[in-house]
Structure formats: C-alpha cells, structure tokens
Protein backbone atom coordinates (compact mmCIF):
# COMPACT_ATOMS: atom_id res chain seq x y z
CA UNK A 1 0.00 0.00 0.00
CA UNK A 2 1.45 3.60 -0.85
CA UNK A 3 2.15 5.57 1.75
CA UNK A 4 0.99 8.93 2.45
CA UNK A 5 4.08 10.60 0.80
CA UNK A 6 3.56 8.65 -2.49
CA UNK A 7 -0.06 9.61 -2.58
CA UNK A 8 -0.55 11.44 -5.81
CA UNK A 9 -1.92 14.68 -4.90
CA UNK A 10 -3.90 16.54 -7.59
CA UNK A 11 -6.86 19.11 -7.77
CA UNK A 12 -8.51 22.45 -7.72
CA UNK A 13 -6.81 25.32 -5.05
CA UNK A 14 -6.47 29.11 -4.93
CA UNK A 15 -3.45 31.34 -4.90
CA UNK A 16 -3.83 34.98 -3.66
CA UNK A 17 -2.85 36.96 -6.72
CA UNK A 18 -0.58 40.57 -5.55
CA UNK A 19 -1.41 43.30 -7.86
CA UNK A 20 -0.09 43.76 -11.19
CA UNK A 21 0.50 40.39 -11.70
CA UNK A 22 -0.75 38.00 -14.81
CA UNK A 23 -2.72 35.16 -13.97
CA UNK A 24 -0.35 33.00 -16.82
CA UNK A 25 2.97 34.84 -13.88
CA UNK A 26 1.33 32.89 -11.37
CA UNK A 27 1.15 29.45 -13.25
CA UNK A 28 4.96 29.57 -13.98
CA UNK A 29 5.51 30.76 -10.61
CA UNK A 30 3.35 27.76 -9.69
CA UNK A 31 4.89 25.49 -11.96
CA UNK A 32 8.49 26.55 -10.99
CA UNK A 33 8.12 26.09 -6.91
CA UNK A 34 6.38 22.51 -7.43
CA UNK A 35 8.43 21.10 -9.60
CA UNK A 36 11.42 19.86 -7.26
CA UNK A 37 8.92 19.75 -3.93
CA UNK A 38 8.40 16.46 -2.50
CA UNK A 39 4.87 17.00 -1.87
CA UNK A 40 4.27 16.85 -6.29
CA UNK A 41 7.08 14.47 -7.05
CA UNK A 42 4.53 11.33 -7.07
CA UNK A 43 2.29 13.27 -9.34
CA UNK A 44 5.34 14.09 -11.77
CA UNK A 45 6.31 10.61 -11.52
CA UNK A 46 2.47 9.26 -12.28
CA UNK A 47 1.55 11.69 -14.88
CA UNK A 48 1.58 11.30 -18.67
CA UNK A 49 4.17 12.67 -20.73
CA UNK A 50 2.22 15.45 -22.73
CA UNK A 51 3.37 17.41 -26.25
CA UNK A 52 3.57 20.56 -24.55
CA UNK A 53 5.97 19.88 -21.74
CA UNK A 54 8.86 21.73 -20.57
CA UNK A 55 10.90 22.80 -18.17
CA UNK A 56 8.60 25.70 -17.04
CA UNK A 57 5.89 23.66 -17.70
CA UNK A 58 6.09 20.90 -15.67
CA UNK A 59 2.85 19.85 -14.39
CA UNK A 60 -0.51 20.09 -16.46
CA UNK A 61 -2.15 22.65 -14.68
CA UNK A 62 -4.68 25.67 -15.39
CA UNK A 63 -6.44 28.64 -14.14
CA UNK A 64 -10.14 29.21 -13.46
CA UNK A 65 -10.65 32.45 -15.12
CA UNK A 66 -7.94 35.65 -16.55
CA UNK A 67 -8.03 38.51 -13.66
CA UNK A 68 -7.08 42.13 -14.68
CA UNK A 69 -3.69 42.77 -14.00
CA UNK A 70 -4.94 45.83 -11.26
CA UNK A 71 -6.84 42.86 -9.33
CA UNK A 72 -4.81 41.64 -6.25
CA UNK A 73 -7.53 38.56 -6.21
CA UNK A 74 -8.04 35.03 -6.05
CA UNK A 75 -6.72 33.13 -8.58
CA UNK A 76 -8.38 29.38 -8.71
CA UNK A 77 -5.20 26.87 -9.73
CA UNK A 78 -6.31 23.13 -11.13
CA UNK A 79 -3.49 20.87 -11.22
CA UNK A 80 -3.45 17.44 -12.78
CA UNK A 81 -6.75 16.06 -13.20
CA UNK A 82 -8.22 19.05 -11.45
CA UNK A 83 -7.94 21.54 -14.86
CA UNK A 84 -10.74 19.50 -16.62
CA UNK A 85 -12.85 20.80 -12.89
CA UNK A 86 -11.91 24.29 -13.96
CA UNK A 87 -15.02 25.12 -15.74
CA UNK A 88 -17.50 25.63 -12.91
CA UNK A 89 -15.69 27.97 -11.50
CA UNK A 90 -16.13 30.39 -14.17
CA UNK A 91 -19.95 30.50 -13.32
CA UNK A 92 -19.92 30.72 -10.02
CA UNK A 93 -20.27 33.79 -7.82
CA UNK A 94 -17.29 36.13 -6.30
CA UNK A 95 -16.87 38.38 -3.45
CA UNK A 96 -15.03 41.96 -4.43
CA UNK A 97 -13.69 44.95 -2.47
CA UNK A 98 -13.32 47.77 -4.35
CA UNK A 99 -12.21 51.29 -3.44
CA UNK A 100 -14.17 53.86 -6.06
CA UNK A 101 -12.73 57.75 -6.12
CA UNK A 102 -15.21 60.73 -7.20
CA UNK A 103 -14.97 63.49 -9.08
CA UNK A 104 -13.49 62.24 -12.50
CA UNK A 105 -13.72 59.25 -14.79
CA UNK A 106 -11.45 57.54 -17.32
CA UNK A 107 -11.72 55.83 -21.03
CA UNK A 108 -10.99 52.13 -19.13
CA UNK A 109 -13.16 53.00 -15.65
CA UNK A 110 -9.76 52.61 -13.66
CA UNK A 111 -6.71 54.02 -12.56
CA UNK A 112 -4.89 53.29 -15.35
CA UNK A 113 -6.85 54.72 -18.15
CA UNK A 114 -6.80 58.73 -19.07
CA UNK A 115 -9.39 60.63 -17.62
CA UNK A 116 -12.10 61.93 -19.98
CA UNK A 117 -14.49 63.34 -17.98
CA UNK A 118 -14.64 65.53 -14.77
CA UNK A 119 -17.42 66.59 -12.42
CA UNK A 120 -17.96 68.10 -8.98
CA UNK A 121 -17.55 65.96 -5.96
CA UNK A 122 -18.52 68.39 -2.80
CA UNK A 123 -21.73 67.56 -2.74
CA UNK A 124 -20.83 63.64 -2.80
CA UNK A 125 -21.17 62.48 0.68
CA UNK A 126 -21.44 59.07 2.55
CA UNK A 127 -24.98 59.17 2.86
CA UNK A 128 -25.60 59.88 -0.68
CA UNK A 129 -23.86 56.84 -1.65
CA UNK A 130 -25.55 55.02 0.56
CA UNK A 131 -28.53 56.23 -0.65
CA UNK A 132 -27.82 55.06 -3.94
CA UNK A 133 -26.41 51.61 -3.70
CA UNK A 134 -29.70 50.52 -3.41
CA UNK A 135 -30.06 50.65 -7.16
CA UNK A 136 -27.16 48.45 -7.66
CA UNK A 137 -28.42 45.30 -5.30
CA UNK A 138 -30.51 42.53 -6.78
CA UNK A 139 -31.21 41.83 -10.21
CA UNK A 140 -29.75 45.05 -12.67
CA UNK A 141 -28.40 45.54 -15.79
CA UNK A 142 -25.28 46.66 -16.77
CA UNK A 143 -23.42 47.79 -19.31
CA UNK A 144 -19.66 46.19 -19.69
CA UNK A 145 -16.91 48.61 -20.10
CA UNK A 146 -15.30 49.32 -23.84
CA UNK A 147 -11.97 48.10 -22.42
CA UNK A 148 -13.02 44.13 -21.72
CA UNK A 149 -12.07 40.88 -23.12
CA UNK A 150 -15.59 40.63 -24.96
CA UNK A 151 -15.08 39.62 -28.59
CA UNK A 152 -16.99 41.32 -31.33
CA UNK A 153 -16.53 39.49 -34.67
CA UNK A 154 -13.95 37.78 -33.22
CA UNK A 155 -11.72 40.65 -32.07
CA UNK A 156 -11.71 41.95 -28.34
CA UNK A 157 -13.45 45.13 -27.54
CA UNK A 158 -10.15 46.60 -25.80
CA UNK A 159 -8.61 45.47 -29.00
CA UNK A 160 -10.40 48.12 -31.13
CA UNK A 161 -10.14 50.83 -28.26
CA UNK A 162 -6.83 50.90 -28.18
CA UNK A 163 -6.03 51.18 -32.17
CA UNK A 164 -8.87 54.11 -32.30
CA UNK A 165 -11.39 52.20 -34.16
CA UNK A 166 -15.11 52.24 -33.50
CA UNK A 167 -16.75 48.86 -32.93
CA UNK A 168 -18.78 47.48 -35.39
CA UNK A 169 -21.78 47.23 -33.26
CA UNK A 170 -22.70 48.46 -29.33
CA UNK A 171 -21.84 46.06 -26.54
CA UNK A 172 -24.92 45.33 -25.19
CA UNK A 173 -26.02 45.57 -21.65
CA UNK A 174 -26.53 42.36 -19.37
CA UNK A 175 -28.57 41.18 -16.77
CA UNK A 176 -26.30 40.43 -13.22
CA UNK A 177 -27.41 39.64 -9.92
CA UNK A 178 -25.81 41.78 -7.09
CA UNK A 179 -25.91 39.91 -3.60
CA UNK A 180 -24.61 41.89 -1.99
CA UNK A 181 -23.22 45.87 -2.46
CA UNK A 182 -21.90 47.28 0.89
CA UNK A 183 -20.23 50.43 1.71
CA UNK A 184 -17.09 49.29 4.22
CA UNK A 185 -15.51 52.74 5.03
CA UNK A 186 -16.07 56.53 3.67
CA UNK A 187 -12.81 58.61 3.24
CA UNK A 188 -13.68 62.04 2.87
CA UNK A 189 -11.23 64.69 0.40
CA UNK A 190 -7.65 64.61 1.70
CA UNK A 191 -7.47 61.41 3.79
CA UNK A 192 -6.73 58.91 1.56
CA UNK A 193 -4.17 57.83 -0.60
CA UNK A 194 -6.21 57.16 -3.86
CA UNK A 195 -5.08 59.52 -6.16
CA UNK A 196 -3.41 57.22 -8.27
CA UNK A 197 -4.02 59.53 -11.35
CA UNK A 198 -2.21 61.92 -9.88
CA UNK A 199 -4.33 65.08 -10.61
CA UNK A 200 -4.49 67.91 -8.36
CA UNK A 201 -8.40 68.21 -8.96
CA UNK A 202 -8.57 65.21 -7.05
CA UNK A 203 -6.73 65.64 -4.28
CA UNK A 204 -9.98 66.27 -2.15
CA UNK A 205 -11.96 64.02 -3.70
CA UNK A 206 -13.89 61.56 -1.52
CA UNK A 207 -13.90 57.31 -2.12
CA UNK A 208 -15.23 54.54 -0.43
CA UNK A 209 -14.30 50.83 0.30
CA UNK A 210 -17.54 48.99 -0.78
CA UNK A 211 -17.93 45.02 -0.84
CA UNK A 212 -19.54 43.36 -3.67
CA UNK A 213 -20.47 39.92 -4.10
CA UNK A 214 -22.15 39.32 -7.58
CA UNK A 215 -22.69 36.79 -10.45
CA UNK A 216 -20.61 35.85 -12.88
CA UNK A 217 -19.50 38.36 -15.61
CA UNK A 218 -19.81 41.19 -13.21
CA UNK A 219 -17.61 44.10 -14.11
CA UNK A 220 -16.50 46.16 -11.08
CA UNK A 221 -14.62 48.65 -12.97
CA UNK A 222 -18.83 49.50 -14.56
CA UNK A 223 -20.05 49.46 -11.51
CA UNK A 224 -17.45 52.00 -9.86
CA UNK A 225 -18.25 54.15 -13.17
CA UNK A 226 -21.82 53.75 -12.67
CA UNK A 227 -21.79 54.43 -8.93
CA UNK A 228 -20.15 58.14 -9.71
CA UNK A 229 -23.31 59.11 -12.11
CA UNK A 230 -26.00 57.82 -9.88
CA UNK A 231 -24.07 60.46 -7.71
CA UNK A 232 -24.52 63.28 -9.96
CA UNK A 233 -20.69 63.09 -10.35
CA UNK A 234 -18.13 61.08 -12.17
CA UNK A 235 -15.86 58.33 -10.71
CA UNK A 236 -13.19 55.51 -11.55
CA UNK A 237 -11.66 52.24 -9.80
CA UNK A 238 -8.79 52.71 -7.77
CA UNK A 239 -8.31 49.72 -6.72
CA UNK A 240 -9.87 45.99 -6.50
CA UNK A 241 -9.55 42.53 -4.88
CA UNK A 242 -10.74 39.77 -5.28
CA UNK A 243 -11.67 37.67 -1.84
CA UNK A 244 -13.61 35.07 -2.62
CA UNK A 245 -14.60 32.81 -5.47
CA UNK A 246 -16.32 29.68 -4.75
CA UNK A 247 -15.40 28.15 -1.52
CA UNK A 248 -11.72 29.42 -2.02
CA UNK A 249 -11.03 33.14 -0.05
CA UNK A 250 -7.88 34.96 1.12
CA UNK A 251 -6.54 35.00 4.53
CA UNK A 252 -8.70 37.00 6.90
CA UNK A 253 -11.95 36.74 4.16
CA UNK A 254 -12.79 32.93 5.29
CA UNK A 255 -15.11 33.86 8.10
CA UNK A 256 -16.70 30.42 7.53
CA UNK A 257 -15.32 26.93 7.98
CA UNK A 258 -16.41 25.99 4.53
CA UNK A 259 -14.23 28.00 2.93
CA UNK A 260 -9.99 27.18 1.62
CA UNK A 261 -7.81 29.79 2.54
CA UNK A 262 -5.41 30.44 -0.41
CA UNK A 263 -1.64 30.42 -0.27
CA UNK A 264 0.10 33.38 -0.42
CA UNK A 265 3.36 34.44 -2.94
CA UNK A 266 5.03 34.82 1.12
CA UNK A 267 3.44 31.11 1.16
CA UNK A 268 5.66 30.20 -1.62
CA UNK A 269 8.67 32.04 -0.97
CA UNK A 270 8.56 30.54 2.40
CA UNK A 271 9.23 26.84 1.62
CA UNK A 272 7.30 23.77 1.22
CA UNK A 273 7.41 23.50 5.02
CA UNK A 274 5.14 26.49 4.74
CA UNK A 275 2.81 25.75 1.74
CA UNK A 276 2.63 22.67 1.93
CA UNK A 277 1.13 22.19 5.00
CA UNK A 278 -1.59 24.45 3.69
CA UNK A 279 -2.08 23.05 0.48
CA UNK A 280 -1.55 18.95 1.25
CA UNK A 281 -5.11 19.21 3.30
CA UNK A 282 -7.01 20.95 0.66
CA UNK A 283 -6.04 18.46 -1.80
CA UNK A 284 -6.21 15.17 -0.17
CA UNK A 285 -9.74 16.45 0.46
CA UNK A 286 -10.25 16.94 -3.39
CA UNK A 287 -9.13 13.43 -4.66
CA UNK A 288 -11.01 11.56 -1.64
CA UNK A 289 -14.01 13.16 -3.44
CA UNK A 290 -12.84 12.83 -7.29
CA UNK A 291 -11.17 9.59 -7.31
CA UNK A 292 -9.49 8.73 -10.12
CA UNK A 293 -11.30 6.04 -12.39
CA UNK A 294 -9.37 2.45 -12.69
CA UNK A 295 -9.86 -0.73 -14.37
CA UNK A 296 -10.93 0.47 -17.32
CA UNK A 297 -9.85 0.26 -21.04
CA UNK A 298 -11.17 1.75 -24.04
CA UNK A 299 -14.75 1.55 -22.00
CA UNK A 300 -14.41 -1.73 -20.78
CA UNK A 301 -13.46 -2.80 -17.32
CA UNK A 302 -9.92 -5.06 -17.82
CA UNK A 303 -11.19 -8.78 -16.55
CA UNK A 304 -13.88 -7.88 -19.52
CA UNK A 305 -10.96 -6.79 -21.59
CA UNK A 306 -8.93 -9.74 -20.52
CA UNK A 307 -11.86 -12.74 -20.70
CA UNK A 308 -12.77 -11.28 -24.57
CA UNK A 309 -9.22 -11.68 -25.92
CA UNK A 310 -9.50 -15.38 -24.53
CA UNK A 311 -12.72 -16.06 -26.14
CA UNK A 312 -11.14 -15.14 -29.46
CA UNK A 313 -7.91 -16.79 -29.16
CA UNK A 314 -10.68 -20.47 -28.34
CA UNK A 315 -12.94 -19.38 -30.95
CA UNK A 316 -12.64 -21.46 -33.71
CA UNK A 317 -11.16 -20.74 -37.08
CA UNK A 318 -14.04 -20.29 -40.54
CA UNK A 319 -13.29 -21.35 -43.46
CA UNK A 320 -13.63 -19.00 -46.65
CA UNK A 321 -12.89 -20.19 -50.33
CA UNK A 322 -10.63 -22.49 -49.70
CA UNK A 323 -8.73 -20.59 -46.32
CA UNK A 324 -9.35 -18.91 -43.21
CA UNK A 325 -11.38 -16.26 -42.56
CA UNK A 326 -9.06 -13.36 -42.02
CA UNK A 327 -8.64 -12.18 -38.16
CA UNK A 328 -8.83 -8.09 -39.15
CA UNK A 329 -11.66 -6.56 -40.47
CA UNK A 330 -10.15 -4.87 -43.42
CA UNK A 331 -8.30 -8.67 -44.28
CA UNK A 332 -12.01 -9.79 -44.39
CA UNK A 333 -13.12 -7.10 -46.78
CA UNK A 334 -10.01 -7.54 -49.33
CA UNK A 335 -11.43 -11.34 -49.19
CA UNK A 336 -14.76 -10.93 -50.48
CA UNK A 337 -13.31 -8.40 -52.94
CA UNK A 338 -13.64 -4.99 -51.71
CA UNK A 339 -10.78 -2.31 -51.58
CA UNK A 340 -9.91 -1.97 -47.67
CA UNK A 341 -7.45 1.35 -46.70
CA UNK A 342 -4.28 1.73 -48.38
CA UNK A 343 -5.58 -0.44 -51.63
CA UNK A 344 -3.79 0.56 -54.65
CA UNK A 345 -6.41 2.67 -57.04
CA UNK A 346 -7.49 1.23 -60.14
CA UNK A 347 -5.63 1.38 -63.66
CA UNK A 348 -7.48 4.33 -65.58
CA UNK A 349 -6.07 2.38 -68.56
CA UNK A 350 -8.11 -0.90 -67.60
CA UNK A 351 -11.59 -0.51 -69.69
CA UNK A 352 -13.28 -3.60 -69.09
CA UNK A 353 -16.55 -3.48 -68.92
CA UNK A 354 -18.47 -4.88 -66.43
CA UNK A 355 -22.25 -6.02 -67.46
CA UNK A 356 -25.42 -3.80 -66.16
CA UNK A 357 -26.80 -7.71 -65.02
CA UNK A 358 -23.74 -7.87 -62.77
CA UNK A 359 -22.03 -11.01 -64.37
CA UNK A 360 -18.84 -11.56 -65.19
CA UNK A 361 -17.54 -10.66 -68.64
CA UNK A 362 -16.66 -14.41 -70.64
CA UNK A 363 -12.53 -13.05 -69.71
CA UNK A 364 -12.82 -12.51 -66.05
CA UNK A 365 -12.47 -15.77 -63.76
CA UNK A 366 -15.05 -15.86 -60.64
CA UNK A 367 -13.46 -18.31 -57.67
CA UNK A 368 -15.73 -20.33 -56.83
CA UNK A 369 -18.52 -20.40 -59.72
C-alpha cells in the first residue's frame, strides 16, 4: 500500500494573486516552486508525458478564469486532473472589495486609463452613496466597459479601443445579480491615498471601500463608473480585490469553515514547510471526493478486456474459399473483394466493362462459380 508521501496529490486550489501580476505569472511561478517539492514528485512521476511539456511547464495545470492585471484577487489553480474541474468555476459567484474615487472618470473605468471626464464631488457624501447603492443590489443591468475581453466578430473590444477604431456594433447591456453591495468605510477629500491619477483636482476628492459579491461576468470597474453618475458626479476604480470565489477566499476573508484559505506568494517564498502544510489538506480532500477512475480500457473494465481476448484466441477458425477467414476486419473485406485502406487505385487504362446484369464478362475468372 502507498504511503501517504507517495499519494498522488492533484486538484482544484487558490493562490492569492498581488497586484499587477498576470494570472499566466502565477502558473509559472506555480509550476516553478512545485516542480522539485516532495509534496508533487509522485504526481510528476504518475503523470503522462504530454506534447507541450517543458521545463517551465512541468505539471498540467490551469487557471479558473484571466483577472485584470490591477486585481490583487483570487486566482483558482487546477493541477493534474483538477484543470478538466476548472469550468465551474467560471460560473460561479465572487466576493469583491473595491475602493471607487469621485470626481473624475477615465476611457478604461480605472486608474490606469486617461481621464475623460470631470465633475464636482462636494456635494458627494457618505450618505448619498448610501442612498444610492440601493439601485445596484438585486437583479440590474449593466453595461460592460469598452476596455473588456468581450469579442466582437472575433476581435476583443479593448482590441479596437486601443487602435482608435469604432466597434462594429454596441456592446450590449446584461442582466447580473448583485448579492450583496456594501459600503465598508467613507474617506472624505484629503485622507486617503487614492489619487493614483495623480491630478491635483482630485486631491480632495472623496472614495469609499464597498464590498460586492455578484454573479458571474460582473464588471466592477462598470459598476465603480456607474456608482459616480447615480451620484450626480463622475468616478473611476482605484483599486480591487478579489476575496472570494467559490469556496476558495484569502486570509482574513474565510469567516466560515467551509471555505480554503489560499496560499500566499510569502506562502511560496517561504518553503514547502510552509505551503505545503496548507495546500496537502485541501487536496487530499479533493481526490477523496474525485477519485481517479481504474480498471478500465477503451470503455471496458480489464477482466472484460482480458476474458474477450481469450474467447477469441478459443474461438474457432471459418473457413472462406478455400482458407481462413481473415482475423482483421479490413483482411475480411479484401477477401470478399472490396478495396480496404491503403488499396492501390485502379488502372485508368483498364476498360473492361463490367455487365449492367452484374455477371462476369466471358474473360474474367469468378473463384468459386
């Protein structure tokens, strides 16, 4: 019986993302710290050699959705047999924290985007946000921002932003379902450090920390631009995070005993002593409930397998014109005359005719006749 350092861990888990990092960073990251660890060496010693292998690609492994860059987040990880469990997770809800500035907006509804439009922020207090969230919880519709991944005619929206063309047709607006939409703090003009644009206009503008938790396809970046004109105002995303997705949630987010805490980069950079302790748990939980699928080949358990290939060998021979039937399918078909794969074409010189009744012409020999 293996023991439990040869047991082939594999499976879905979360990595806490830092800001400004790709989610494809993370995966060679990923891929780099696993590959001499002791806690993955029975996996790279079980798995299948694949095409795409290489040395920063170790381990087949995945991610459960592309984050923007800005987002310090979440970042669901399947390794193994756990990237073909990736799907689910790109339909299932997520908890945000957000921190939206007023007083200006930009061409991508973030911080790093120019600012195209300004308005007056003095009058934007705490209660009037609060006063208009309301509008924002439940079912809504919203528009997603110009600067997105969605394809139109097969070319990214952000895609025709940035070379200055117009798109061929308007994104359309979409129906999401808001859970939750909760102002966390209020800082008023001055006291925060959320000028990440830079602009003196701004320097007493308010913002506020708001949670979200919302469906699927949810853009926060719209809803931070929304927020600032159901304020009378204008506004942008200074920041976001990502704490929860699924039943995966960053350290200090869990609050609930059904939730994985994701490792950290610190995690990673601390050791396996560190991560590993973290991570071994999580996914000796997920193959006890996805184990893998044995005894089976080509759809058939092996004994089944096994007791056919007997059968045939016992079965006895048929005799066909003078032989043996042929054992392979194709052998049978060149014996009764047809052209099996590979069969050389006919001579486009060879004319003879064959007769409409289907009988042989008095120069062709029929075995058998």
């Amino acid at each position: 019986m293996a023991t439990v350092d040869e047991t082939v861990l594999e499976g879905i888990f979360a990595v806490a993302k830092p800001a400004c990092t790709s989610s494809g960073d993370v995966l060679l990251k990923l891929q780099a710290t696993f590959a001499s660890s002791s806690t993955f060496a029975p996996l790279l010693r079980a798995q299948p050699e694949r095409a795409r292998q290489t040395d920063e690609r170790v381990f087949k492994m995945g991610h459960g959705g592309t984050l923007d860059p800005l987002a310090s987040s979440i970042l669901i990880v399947g390794i193994g047999r756990g990237t073909k469990h990736l799907q689910k997770y790109l339909t299932c809800t997520k908890t945000y924290q957000t921190v939206v500035v007023f007083g200006a907006s930009t061409d991508t509804y973030d911080c790093t985007g120019t600012i195209d439009e300004r308005a007056g922020h003095q009058h934007v207090t705490e209660e009037l946000v609060e006063q208009h969230l309301a509008q924002f919880r439940g079912k809504i519709n919203q528009m997603p921002p110009i600067y997105s991944a969605l394809k139109i005619n097969g070319v990214k929206a952000c895609d025709y932003a940035r070379e200055g063309k117009e798109l061929p047709r308007a994104l359309e607006s979409r129906e999401m379902d808001v859970e939750d939409c909760t102002l966390l703090e209020w800082y008023p003009g001055g006291r925060h450090e959320f000028n990440i644009l830079n602009d003196d206009s701004l320097s007493q503008a308010p913002a506020a920390r708001l949670r979200l938790t919302v469906s699927s396809g949810f853009y926060v970046r719209s809803f931070a631009h929304d927020l600032g004109r159901a304020c009378a105002s204008r506004s942008h995303m200074a920041s976001l995070t990502r704490t929860r997705q699924a039943n995966y949630a960053i350290d200090g987010a869990t609050g609930s005993s059904d939730l994985f805490s994701a490792i950290t980069y610190a995690d990673l950079d601390a050791g396996e002593d560190v991560w590993g302790a973290k991570l071994r748990p999580q996914l000796e939980a997920w193959v006890a409930a996805n184990p893998t699928a044995i005894g089976h080949v080509n759809g058939r358990d092996r004994d089944v397998r096994r007791k056919l290939e007997e059968e045939k060998k016992l079965r006895p021979k048929q005799r066909f014109r003078g032989g043996w039937v042929a054992d392979t399918k194709q052998g049978r078909i060149k014996q009764q005359g047809g052209k099996g794969k590979g069969s050389e074409k006919p001579d486009a010189n060879n004319t003879t005719p064959i007769e409409p009744s289907g009988h042989a012409t008095a120069n062709q020999h029929v075995e058998g006749l």
